[in-house]
C-alpha atoms as a PDB file:
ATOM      1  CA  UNK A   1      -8.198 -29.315  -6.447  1.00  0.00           C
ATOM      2  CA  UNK A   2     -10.759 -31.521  -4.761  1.00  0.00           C
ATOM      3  CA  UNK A   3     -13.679 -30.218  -2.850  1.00  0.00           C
ATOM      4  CA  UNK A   4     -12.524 -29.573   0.816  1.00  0.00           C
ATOM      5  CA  UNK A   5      -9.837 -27.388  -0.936  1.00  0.00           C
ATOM      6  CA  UNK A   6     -12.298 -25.453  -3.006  1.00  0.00           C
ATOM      7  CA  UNK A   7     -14.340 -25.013   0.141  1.00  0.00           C
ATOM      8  CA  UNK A   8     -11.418 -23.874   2.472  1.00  0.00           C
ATOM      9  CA  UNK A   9     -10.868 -21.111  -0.511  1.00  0.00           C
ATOM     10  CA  UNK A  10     -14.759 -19.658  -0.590  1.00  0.00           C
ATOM     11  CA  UNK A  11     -14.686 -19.511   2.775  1.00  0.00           C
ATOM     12  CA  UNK A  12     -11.527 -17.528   2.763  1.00  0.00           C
ATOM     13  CA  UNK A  13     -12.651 -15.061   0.169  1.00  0.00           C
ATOM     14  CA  UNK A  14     -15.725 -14.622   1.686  1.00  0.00           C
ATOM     15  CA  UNK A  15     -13.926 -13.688   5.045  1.00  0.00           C
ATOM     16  CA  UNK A  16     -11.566 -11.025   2.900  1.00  0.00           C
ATOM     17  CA  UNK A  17     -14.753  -9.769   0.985  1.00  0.00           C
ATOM     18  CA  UNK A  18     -15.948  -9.149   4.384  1.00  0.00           C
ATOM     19  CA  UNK A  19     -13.372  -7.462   6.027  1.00  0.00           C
ATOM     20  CA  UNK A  20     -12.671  -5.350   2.855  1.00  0.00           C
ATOM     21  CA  UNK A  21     -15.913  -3.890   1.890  1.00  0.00           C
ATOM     22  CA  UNK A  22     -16.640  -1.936   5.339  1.00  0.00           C
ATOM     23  CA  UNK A  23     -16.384   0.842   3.679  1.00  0.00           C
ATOM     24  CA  UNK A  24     -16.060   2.338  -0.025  1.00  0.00           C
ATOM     25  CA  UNK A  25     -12.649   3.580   1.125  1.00  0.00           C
ATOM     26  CA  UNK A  26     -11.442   0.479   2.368  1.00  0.00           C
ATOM     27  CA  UNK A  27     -12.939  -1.312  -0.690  1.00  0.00           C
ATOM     28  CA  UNK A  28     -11.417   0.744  -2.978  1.00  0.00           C
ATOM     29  CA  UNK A  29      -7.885   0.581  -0.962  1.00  0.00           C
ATOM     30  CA  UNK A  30      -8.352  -3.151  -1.344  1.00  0.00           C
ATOM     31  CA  UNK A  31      -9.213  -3.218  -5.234  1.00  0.00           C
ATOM     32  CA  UNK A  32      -6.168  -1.165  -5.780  1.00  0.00           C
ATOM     33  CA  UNK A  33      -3.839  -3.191  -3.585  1.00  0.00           C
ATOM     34  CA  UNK A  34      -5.298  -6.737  -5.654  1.00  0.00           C
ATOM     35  CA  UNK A  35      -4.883  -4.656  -9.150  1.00  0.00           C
ATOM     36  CA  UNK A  36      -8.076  -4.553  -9.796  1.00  0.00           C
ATOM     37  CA  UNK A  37      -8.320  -0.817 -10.243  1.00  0.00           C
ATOM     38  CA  UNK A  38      -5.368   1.793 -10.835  1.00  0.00           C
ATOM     39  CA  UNK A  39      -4.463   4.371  -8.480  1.00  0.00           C
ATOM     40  CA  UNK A  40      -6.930   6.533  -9.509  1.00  0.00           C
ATOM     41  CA  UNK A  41      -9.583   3.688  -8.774  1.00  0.00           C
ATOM     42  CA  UNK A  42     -10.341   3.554 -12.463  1.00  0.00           C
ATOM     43  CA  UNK A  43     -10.528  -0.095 -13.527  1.00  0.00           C
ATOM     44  CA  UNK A  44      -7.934  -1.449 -15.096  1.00  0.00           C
ATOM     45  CA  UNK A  45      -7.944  -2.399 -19.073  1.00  0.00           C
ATOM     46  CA  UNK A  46      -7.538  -5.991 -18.681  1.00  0.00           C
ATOM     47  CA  UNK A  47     -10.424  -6.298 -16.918  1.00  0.00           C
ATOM     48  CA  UNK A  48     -12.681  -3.885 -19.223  1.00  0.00           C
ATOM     49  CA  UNK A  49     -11.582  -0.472 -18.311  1.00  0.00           C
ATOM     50  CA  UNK A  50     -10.341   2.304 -20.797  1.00  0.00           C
ATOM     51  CA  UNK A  51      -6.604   1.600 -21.998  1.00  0.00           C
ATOM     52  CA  UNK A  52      -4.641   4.730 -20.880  1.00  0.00           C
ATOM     53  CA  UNK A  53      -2.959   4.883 -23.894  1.00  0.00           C
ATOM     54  CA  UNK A  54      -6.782   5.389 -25.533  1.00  0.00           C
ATOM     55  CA  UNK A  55      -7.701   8.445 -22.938  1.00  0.00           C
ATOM     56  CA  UNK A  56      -4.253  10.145 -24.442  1.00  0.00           C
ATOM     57  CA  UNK A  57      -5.240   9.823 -28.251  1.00  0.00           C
ATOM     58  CA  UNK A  58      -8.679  11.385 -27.458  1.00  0.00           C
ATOM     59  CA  UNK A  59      -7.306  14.315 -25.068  1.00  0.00           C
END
């Protein structure tokens, strides 16, 4: 990837972030739809939220 590419791709995320975070509804919409957070907009366990399968053995 060279460095006009990496540029065109901030630039683009930067837009998204932008249009995305209007809101904490919309931001949270938008986590969920990239799989970032689960539907319950808990964060996910591959990214360094609880395992599911750990909240079960606890309950």
């Amino acid at each position: 990837m060279d460095k006009e590419q990496r540029q065109a791709i901030k630039e683009m995320l930067a837009k998204r972030s932008e249009a995305n975070t209007q809101s904490k509804k919309q931001a949270t919409k938008w986590l969920i739809d990239e799989g970032l957070l689960t539907t319950k907009g808990q964060l996910r366990a591959q990214y360094g939220g609880e395992d599911e399968s750990e909240k079960t053995k606890r309950k």
